[in-house]
PDB file of N, CA and C in Angstrom:
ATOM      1  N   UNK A   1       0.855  -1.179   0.000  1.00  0.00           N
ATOM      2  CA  UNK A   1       0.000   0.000   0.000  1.00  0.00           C
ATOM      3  C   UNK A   1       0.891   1.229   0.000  1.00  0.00           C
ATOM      4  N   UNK A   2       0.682   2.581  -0.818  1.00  0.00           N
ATOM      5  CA  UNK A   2       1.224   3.666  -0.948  1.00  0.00           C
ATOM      6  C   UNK A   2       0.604   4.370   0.246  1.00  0.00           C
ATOM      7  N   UNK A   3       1.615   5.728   0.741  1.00  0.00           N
ATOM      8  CA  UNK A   3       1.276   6.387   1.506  1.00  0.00           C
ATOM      9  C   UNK A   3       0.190   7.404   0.712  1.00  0.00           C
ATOM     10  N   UNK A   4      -0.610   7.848   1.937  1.00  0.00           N
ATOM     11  CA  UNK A   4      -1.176   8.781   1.319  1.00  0.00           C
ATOM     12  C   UNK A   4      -1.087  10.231   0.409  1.00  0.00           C
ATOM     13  N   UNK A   5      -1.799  10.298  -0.647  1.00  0.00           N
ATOM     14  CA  UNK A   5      -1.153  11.279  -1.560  1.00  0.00           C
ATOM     15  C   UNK A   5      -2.386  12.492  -1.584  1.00  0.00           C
ATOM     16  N   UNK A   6      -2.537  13.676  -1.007  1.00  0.00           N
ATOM     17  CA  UNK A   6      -3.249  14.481  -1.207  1.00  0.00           C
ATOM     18  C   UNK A   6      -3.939  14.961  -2.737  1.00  0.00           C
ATOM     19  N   UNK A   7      -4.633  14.491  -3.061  1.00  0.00           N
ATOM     20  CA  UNK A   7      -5.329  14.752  -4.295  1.00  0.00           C
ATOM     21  C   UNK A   7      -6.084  16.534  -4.463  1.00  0.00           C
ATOM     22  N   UNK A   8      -6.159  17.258  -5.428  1.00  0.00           N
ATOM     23  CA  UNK A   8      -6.508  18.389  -5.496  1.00  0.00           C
ATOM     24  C   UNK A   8      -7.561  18.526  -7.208  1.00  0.00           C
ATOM     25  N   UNK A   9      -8.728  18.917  -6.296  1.00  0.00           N
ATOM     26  CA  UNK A   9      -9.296  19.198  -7.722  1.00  0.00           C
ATOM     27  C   UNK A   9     -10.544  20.064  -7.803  1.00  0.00           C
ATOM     28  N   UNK A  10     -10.566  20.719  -8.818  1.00  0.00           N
ATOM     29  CA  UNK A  10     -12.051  21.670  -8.310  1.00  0.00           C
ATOM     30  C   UNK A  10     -13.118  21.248  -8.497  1.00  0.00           C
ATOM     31  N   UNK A  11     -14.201  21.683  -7.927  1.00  0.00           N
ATOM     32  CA  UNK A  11     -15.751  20.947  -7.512  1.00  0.00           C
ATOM     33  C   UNK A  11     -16.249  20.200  -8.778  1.00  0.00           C
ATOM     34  N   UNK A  12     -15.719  21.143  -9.693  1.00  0.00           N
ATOM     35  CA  UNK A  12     -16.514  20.891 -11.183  1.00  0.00           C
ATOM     36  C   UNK A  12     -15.620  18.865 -11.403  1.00  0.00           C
ATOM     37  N   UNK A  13     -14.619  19.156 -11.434  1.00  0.00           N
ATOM     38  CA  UNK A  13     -13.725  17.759 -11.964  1.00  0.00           C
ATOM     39  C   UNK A  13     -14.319  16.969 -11.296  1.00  0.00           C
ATOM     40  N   UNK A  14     -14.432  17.372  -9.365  1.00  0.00           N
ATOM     41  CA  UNK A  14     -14.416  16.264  -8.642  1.00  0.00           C
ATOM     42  C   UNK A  14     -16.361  15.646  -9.154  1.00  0.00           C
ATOM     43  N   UNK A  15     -17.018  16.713  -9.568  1.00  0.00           N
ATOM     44  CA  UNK A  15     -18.681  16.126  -9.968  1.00  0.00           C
ATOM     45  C   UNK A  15     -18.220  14.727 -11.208  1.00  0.00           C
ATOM     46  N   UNK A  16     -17.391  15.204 -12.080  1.00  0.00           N
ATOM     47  CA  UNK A  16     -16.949  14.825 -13.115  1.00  0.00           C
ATOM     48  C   UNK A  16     -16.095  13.029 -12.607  1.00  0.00           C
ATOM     49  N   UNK A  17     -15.817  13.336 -11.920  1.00  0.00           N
ATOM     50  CA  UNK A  17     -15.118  11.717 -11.214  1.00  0.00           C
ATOM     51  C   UNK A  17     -16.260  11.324 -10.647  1.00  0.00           C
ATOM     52  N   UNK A  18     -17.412  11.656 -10.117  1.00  0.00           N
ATOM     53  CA  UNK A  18     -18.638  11.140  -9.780  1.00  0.00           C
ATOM     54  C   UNK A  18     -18.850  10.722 -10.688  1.00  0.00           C
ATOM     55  N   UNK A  19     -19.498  11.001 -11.277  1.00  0.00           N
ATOM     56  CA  UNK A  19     -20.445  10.914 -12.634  1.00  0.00           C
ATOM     57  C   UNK A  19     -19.789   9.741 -13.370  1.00  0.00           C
ATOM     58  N   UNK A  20     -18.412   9.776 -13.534  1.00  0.00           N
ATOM     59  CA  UNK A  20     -17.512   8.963 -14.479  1.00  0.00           C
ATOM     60  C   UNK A  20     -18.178   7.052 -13.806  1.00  0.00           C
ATOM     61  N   UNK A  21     -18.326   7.044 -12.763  1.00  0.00           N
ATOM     62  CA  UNK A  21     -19.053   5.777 -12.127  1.00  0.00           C
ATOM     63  C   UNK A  21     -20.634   5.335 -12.797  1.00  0.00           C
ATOM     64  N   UNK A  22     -20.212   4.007 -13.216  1.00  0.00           N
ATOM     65  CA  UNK A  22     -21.845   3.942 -14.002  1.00  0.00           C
ATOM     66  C   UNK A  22     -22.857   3.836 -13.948  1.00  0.00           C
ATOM     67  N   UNK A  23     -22.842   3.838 -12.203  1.00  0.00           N
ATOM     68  CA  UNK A  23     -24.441   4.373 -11.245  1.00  0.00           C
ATOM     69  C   UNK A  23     -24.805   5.476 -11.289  1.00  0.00           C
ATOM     70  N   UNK A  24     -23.783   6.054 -11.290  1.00  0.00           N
ATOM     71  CA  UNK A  24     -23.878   7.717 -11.517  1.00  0.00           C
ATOM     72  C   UNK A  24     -23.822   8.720 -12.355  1.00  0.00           C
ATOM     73  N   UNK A  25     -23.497   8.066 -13.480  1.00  0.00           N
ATOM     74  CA  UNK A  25     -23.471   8.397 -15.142  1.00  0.00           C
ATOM     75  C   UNK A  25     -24.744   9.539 -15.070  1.00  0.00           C
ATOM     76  N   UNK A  26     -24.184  10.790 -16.007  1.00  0.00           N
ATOM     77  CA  UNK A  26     -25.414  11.543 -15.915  1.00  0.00           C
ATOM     78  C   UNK A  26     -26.261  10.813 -17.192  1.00  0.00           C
ATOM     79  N   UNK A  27     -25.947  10.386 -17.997  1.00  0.00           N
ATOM     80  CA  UNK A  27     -26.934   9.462 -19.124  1.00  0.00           C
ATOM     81  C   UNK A  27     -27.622   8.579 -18.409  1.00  0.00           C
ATOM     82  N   UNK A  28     -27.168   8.108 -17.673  1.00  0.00           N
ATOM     83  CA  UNK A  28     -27.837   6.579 -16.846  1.00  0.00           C
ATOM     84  C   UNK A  28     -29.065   8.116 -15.161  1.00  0.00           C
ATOM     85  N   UNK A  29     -28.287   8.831 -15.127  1.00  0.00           N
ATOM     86  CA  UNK A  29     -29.338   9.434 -13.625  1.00  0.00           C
ATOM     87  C   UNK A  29     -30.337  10.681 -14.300  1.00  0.00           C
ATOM     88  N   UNK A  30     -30.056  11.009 -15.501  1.00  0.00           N
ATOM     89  CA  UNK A  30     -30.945  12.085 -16.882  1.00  0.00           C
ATOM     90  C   UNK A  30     -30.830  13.382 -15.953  1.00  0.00           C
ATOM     91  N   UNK A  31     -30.787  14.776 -16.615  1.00  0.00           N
ATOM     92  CA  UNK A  31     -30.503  16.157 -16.722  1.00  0.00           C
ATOM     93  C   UNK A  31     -30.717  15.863 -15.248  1.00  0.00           C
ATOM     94  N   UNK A  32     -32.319  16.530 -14.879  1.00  0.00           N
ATOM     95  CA  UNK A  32     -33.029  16.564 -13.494  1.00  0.00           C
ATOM     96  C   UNK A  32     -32.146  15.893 -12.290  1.00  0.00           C
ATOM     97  N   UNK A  33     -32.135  14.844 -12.196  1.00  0.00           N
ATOM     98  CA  UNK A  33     -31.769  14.032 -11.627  1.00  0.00           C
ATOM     99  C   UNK A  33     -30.161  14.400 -11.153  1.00  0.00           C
ATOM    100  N   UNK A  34     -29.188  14.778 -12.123  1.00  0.00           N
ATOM    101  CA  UNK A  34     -28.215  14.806 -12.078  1.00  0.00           C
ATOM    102  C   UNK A  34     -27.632  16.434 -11.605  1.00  0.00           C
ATOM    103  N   UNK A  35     -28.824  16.931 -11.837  1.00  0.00           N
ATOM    104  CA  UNK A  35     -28.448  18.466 -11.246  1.00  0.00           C
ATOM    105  C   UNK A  35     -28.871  18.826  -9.885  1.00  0.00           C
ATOM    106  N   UNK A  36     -29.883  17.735  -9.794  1.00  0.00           N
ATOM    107  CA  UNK A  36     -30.204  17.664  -8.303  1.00  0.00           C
ATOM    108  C   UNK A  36     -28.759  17.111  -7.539  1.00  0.00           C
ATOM    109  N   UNK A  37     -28.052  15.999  -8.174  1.00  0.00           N
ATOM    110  CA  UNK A  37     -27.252  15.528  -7.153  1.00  0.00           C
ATOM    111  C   UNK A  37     -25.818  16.571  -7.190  1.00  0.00           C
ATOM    112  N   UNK A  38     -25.749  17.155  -8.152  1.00  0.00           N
ATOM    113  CA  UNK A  38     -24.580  18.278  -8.061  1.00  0.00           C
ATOM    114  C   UNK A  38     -24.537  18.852  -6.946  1.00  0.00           C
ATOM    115  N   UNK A  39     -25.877  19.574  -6.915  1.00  0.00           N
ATOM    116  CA  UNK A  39     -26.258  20.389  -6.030  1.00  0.00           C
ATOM    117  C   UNK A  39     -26.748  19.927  -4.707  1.00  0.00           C
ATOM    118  N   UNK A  40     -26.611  18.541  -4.031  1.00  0.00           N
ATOM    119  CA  UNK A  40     -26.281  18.365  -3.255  1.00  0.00           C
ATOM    120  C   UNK A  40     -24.993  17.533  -2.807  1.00  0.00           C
ATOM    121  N   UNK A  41     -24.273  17.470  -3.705  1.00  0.00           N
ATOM    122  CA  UNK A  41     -22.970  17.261  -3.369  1.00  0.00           C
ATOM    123  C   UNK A  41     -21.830  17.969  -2.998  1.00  0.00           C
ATOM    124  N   UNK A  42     -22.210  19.453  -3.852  1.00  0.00           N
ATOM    125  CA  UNK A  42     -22.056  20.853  -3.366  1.00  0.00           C
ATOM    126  C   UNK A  42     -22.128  21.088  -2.364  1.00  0.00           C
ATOM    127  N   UNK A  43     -23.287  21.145  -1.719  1.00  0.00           N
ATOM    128  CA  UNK A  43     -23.681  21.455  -0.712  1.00  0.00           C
ATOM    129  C   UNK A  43     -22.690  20.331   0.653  1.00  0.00           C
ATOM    130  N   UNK A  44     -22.724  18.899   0.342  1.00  0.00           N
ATOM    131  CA  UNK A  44     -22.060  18.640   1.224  1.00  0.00           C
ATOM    132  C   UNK A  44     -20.604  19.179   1.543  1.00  0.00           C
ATOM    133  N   UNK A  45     -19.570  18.970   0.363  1.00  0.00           N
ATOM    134  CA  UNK A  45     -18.819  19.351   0.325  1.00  0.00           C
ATOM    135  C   UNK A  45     -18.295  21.025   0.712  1.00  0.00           C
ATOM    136  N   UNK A  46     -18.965  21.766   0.730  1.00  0.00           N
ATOM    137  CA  UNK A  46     -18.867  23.230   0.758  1.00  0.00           C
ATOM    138  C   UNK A  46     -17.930  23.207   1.917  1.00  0.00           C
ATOM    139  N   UNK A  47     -17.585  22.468   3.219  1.00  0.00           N
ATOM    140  CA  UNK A  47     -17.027  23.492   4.378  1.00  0.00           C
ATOM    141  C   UNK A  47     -15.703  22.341   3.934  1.00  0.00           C
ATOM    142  N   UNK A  48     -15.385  21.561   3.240  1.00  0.00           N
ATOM    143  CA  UNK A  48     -14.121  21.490   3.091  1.00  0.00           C
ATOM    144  C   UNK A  48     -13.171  21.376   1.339  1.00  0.00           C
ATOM    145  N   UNK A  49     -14.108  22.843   0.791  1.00  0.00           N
ATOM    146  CA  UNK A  49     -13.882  23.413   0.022  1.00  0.00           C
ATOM    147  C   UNK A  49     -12.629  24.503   0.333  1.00  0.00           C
ATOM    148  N   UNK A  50     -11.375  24.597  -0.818  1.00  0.00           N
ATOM    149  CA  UNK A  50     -10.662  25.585  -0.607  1.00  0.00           C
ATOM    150  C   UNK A  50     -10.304  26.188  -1.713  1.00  0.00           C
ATOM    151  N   UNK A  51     -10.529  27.466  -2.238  1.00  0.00           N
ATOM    152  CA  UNK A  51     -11.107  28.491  -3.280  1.00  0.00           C
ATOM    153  C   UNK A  51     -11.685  27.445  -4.206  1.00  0.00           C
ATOM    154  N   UNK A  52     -12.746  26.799  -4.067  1.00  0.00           N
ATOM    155  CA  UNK A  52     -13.597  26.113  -4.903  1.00  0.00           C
ATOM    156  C   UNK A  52     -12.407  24.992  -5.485  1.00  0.00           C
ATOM    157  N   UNK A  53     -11.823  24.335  -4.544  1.00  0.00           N
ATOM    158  CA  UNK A  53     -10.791  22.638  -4.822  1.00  0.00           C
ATOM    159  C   UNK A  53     -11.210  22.026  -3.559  1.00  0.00           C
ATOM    160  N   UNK A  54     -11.210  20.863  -3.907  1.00  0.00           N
ATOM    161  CA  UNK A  54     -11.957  20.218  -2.854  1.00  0.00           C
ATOM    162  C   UNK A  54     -10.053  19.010  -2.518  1.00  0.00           C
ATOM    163  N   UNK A  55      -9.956  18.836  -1.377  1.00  0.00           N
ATOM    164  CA  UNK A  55      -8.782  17.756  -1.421  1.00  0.00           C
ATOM    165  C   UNK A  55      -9.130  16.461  -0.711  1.00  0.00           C
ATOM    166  N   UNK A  56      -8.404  15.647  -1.345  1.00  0.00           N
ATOM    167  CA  UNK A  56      -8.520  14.190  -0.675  1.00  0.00           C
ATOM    168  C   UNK A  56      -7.796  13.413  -0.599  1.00  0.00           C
ATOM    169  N   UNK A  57      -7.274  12.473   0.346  1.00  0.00           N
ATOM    170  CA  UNK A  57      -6.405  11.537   0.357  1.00  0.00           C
ATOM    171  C   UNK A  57      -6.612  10.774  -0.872  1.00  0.00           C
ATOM    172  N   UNK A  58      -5.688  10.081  -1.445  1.00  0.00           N
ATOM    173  CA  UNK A  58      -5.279   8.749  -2.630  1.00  0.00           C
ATOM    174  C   UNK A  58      -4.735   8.099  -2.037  1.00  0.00           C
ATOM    175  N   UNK A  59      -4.446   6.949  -2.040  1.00  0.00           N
ATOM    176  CA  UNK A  59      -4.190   5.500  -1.842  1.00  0.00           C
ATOM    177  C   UNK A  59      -4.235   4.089  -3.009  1.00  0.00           C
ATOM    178  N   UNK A  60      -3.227   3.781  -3.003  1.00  0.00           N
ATOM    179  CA  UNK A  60      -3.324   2.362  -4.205  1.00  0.00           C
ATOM    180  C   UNK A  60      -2.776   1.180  -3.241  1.00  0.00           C
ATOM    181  N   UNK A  61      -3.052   0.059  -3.907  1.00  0.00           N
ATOM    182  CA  UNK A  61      -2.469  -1.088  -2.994  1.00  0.00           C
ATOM    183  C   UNK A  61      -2.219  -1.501  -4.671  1.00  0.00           C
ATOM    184  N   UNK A  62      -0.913  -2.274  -4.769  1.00  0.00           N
ATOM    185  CA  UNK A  62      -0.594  -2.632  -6.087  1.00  0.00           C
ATOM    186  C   UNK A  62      -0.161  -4.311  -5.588  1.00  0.00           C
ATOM    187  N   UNK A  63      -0.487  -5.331  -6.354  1.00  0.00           N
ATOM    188  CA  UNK A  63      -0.600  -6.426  -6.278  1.00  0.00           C
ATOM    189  C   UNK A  63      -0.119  -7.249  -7.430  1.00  0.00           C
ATOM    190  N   UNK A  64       1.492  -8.049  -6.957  1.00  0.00           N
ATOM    191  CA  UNK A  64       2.430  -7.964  -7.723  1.00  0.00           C
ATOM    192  C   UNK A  64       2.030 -10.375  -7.912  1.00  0.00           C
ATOM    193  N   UNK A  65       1.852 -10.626  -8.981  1.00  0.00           N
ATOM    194  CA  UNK A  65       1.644 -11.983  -9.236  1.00  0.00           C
ATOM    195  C   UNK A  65       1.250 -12.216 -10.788  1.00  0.00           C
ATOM    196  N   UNK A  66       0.812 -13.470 -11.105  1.00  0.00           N
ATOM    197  CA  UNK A  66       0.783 -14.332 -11.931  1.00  0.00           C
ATOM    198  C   UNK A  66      -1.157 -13.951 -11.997  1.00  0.00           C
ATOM    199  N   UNK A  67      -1.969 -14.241 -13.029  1.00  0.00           N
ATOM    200  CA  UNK A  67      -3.302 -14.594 -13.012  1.00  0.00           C
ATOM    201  C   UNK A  67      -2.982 -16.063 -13.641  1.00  0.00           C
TER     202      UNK A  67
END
C-alpha cells in the first residue's frame, strides 16, 4: 500500500469523477436528476472546500503476481 497522496481538484472535476461511475453516469441518472445531485454534493462538500478545490487523500495497494 502507498502512503497517502493528497489529491486536489475543483468541484466541477471532482462532480466529473462522480459521474464517471456507471451508477452515476449523468446518461444513466438524466438532466433533473443529475443536477439535483450536483447540487447536493455541493452542498455537502462546501465546508471542506478551498477556493472552490476540494482535497482528498489517494491511496493504491498494487498487487504484484501471476493470473
Amino acid at each position: 500500500e502507498t502512503g497517502a497522496h493528497m489529491a486536489c481538484q475543483s468541484l466541477e472535476r471532482y462532480l466529473d469523477l462522480l459521474h464517471s461511475r456507471s451508477s452515476l453516469s449523468r446518461a444513466r441518472l438524466g438532466v433533473a436528476a443529475s443536477r439535483a445531485f450536483d447540487a447536493e454534493v455541493a452542498q455537502l462538500v462546501a465546508g471542506h472546500l478551498d477556493a472552490r478545490e476540494i482535497r482528498y487523500p489517494v491511496t493504491a495497494v498494487l498487487t504484484w503476481g501471476r493470473v
